[in-house]
N, C-alpha and C. Protein backbone atom coordinates (compact mmCIF):
# COMPACT_ATOMS: atom_id res chain seq x y z
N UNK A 1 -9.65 -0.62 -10.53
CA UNK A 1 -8.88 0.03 -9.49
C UNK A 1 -9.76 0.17 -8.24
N UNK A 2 -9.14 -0.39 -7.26
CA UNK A 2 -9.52 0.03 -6.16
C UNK A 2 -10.38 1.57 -5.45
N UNK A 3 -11.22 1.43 -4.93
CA UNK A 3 -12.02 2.68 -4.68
C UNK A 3 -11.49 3.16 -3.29
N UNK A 4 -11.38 4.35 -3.13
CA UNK A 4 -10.44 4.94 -2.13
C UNK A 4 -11.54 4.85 -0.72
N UNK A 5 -11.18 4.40 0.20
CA UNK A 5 -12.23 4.68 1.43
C UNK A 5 -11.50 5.78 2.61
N UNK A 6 -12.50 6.45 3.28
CA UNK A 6 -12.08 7.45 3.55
C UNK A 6 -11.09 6.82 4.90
N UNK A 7 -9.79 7.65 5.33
CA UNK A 7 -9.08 6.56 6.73
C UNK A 7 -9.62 6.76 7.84
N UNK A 8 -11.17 7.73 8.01
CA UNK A 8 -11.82 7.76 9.37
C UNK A 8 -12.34 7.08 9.51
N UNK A 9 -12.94 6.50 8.29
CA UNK A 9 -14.18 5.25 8.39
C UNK A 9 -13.33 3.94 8.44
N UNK A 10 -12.04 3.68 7.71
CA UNK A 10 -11.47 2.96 8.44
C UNK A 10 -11.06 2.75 9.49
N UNK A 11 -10.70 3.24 10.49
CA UNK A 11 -10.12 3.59 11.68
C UNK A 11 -11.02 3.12 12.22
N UNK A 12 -12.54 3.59 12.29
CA UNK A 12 -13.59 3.91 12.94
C UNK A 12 -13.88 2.77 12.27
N UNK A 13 -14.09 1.45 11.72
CA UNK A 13 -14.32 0.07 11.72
C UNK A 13 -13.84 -0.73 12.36
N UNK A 14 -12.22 -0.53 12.63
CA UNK A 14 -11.16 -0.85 12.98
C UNK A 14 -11.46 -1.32 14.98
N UNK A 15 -12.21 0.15 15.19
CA UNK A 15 -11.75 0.45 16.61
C UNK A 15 -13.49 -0.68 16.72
N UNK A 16 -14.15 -0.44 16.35
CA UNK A 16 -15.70 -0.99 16.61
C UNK A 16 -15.45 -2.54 16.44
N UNK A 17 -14.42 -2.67 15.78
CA UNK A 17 -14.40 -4.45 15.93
C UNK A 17 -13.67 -4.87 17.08
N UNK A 18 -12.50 -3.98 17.52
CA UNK A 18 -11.88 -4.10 18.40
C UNK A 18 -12.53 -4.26 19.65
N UNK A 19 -13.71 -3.58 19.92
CA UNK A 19 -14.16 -2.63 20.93
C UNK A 19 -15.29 -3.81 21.69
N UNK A 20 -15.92 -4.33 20.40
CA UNK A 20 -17.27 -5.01 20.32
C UNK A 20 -16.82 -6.27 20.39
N UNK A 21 -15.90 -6.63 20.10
CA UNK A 21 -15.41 -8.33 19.79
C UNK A 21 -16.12 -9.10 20.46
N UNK A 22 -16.01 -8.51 21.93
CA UNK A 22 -16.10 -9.45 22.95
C UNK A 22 -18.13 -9.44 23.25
N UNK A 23 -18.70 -9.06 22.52
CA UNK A 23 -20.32 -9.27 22.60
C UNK A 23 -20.40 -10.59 21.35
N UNK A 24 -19.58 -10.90 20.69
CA UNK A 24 -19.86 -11.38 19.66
C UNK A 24 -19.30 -13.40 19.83
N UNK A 25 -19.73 -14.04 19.44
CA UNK A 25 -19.11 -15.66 19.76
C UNK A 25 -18.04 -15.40 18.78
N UNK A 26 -17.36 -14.78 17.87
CA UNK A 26 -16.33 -14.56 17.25
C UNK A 26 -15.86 -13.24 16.98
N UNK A 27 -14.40 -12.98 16.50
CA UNK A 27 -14.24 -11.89 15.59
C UNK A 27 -14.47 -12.03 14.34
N UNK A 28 -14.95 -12.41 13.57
CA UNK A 28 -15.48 -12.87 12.58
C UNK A 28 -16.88 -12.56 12.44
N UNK A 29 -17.85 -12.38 13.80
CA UNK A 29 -19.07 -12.19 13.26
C UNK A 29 -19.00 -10.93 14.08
N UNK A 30 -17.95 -10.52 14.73
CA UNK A 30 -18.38 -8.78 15.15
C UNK A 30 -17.86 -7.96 13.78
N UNK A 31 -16.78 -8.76 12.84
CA UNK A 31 -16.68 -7.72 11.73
C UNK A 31 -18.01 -8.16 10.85
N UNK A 32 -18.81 -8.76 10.81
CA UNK A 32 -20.15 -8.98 9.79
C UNK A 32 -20.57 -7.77 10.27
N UNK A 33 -20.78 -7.96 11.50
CA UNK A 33 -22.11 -6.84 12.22
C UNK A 33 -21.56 -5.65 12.01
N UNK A 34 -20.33 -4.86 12.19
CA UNK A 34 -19.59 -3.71 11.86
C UNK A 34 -19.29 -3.56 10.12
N UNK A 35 -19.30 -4.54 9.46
CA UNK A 35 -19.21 -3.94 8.31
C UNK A 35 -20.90 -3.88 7.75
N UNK A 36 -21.99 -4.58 8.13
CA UNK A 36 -23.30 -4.16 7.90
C UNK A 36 -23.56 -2.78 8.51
N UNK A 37 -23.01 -2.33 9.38
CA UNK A 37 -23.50 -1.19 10.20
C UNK A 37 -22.92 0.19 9.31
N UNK A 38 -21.86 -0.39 8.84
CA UNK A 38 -20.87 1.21 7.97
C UNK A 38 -21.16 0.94 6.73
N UNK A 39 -21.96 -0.33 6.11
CA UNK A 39 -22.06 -0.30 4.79
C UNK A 39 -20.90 -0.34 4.10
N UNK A 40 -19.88 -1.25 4.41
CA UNK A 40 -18.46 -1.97 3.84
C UNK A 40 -18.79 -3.23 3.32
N UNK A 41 -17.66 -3.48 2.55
CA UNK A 41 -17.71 -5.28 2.63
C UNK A 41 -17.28 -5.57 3.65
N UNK A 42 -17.72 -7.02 3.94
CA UNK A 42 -16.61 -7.94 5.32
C UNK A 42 -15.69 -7.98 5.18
N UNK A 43 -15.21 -8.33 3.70
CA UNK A 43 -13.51 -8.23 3.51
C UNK A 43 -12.94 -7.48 3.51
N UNK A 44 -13.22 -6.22 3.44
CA UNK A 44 -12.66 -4.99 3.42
C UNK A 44 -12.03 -4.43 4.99
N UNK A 45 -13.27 -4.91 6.14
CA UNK A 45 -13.02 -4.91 7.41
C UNK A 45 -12.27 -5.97 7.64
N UNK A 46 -12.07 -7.10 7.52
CA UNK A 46 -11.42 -8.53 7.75
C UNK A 46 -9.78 -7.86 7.53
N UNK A 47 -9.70 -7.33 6.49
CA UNK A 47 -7.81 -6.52 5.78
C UNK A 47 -7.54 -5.66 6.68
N UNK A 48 -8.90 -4.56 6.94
CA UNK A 48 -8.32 -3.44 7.88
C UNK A 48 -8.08 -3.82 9.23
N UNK A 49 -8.78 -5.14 9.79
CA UNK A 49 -8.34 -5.21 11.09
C UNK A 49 -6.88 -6.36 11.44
N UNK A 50 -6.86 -7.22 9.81
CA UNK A 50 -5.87 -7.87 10.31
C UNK A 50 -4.19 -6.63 9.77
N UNK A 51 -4.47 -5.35 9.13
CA UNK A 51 -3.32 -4.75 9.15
C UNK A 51 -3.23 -3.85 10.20
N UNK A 52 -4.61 -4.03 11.05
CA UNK A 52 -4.28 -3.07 12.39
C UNK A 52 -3.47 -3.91 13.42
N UNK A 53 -3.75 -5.08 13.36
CA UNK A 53 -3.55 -5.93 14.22
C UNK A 53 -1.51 -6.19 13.51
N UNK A 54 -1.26 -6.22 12.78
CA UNK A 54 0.34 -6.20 12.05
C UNK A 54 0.98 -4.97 12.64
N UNK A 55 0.50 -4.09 12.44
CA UNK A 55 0.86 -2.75 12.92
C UNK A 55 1.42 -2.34 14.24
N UNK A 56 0.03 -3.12 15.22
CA UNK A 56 0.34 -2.87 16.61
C UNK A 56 0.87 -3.82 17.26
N UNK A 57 1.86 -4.65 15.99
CA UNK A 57 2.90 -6.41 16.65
C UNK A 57 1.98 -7.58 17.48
N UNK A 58 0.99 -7.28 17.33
CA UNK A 58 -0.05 -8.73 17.71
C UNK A 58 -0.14 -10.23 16.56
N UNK A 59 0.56 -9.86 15.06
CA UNK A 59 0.14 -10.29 13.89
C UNK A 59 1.58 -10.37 13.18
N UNK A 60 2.13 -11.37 12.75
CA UNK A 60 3.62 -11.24 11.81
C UNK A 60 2.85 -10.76 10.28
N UNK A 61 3.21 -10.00 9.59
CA UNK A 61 2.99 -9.72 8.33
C UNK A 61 4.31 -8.24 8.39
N UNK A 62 4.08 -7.45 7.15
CA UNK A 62 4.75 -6.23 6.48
C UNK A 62 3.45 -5.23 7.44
N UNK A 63 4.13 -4.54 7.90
CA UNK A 63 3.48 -2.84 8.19
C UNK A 63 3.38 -1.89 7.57
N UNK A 64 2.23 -1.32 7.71
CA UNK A 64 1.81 -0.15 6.68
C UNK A 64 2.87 0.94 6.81
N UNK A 65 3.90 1.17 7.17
CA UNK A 65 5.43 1.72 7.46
C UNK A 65 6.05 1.51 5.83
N UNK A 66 6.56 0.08 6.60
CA UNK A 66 6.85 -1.09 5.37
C UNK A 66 6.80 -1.03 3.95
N UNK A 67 5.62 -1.23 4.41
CA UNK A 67 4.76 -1.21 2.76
C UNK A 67 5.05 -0.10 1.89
N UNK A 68 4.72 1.13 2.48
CA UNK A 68 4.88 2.40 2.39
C UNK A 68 6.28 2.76 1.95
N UNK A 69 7.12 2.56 2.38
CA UNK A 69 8.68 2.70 2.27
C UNK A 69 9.01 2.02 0.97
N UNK A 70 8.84 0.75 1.21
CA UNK A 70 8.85 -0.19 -0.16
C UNK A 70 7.88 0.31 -1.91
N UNK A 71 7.18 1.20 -1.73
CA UNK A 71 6.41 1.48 -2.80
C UNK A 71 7.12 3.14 -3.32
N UNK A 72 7.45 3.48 -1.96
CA UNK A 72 8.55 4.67 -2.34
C UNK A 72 9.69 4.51 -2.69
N UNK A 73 10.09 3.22 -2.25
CA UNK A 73 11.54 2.94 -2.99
C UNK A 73 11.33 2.26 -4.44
N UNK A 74 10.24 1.76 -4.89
CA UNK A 74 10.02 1.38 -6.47
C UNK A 74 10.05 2.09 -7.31
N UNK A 75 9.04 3.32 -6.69
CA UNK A 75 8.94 4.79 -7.59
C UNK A 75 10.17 5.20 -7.69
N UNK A 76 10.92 5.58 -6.64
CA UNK A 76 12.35 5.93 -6.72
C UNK A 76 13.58 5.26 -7.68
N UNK A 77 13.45 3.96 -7.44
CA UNK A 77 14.18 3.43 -8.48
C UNK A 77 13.85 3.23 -10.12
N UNK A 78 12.54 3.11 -10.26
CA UNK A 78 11.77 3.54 -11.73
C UNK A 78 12.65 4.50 -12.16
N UNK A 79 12.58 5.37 -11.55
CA UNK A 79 12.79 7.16 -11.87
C UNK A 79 14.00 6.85 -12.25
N UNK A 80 15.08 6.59 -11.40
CA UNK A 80 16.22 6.37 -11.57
C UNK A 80 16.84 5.95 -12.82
N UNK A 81 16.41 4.58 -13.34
CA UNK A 81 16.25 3.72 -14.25
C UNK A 81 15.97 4.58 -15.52
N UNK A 82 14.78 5.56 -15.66
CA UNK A 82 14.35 5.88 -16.09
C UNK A 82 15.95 7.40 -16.87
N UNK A 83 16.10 7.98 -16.23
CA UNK A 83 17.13 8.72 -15.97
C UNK A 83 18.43 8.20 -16.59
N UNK A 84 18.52 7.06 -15.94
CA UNK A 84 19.69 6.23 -16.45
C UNK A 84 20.01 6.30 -17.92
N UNK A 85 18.43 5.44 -18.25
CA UNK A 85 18.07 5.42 -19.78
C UNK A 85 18.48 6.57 -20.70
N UNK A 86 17.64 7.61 -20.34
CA UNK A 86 18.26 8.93 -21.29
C UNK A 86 19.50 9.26 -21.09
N UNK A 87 20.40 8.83 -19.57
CA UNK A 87 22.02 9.23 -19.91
C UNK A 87 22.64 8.46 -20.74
N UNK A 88 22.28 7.41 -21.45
CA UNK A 88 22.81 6.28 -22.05
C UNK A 88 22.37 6.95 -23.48
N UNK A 89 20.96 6.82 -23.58
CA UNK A 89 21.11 7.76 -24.74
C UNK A 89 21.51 9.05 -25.33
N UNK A 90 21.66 9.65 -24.39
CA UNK A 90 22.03 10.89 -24.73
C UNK A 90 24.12 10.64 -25.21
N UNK A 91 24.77 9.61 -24.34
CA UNK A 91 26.13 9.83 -24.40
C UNK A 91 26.56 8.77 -25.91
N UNK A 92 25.40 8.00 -25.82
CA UNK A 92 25.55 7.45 -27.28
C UNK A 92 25.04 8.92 -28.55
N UNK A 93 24.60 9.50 -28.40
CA UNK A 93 24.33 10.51 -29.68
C UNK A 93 25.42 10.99 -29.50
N UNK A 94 25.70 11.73 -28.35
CA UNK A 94 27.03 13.16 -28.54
C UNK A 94 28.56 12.36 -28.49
N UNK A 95 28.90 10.90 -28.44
CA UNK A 95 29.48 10.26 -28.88
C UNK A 95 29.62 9.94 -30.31
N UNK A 96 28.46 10.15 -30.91
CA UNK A 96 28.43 10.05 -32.62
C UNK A 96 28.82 10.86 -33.14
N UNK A 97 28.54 11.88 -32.44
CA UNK A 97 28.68 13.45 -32.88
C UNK A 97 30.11 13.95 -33.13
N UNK A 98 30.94 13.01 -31.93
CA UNK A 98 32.11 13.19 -32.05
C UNK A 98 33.30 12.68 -32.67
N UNK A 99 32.29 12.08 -33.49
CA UNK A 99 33.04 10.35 -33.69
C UNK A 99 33.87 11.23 -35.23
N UNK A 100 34.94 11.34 -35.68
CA UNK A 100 35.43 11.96 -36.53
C UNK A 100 34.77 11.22 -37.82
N UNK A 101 34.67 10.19 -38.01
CA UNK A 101 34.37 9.21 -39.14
C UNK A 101 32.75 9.48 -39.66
N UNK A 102 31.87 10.73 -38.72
CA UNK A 102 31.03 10.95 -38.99
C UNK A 102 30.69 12.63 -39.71
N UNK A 103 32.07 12.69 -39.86
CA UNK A 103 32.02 14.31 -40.57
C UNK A 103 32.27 14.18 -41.71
């Protein structure tokens, strides 16, 4: 499982690649130098800046909105499902219960 990083230090990678780009012959080697400096992986900065960059419509992908919404609507429907299940079981028992052929 993924290890939780804190969202200031993301942010605050985020904005330093943004910020610095332009000292660097790429964005690619201003996130090396910014993720050596915070003690990240590169890839870790490489995700956070291309979902900053989705976010603020520079980038086609899903937004952390998106994403977000969509993982609340899974849980939600689990649950549901879940719910479902025991009304099904439950109307099959007290259906037995009632069933005359069972007295």
């Amino acid at each position: 499982m993924p290890k939780k990083i804190d969202p200031e230090l993301r942010a605050r990678a985020v904005r330093l690649v943004l910020e610095h780009q332009q000292e660097y012959p790429s964005t690619t080697e201003a996130m090396i130098a910014v993720s050596k400096q915070l003690g990240v992986s590169r890839e870790s900065v490489r995700r956070w800046v291309a979902q900053a960059d989705i976010d603020a419509g520079r980038r086609e992908g899903m937004s952390t909105q998106e994403h977000e919404e969509i993982k609340r609507l899974k849980t939600e429907n689990r649950r549901l499902r879940e719910d479902v299940a025991v009304l099904k079981a439950a109307t099959t028992f007290f259906v037995g219960e009632l069933d005359p052929r069972n007295r």
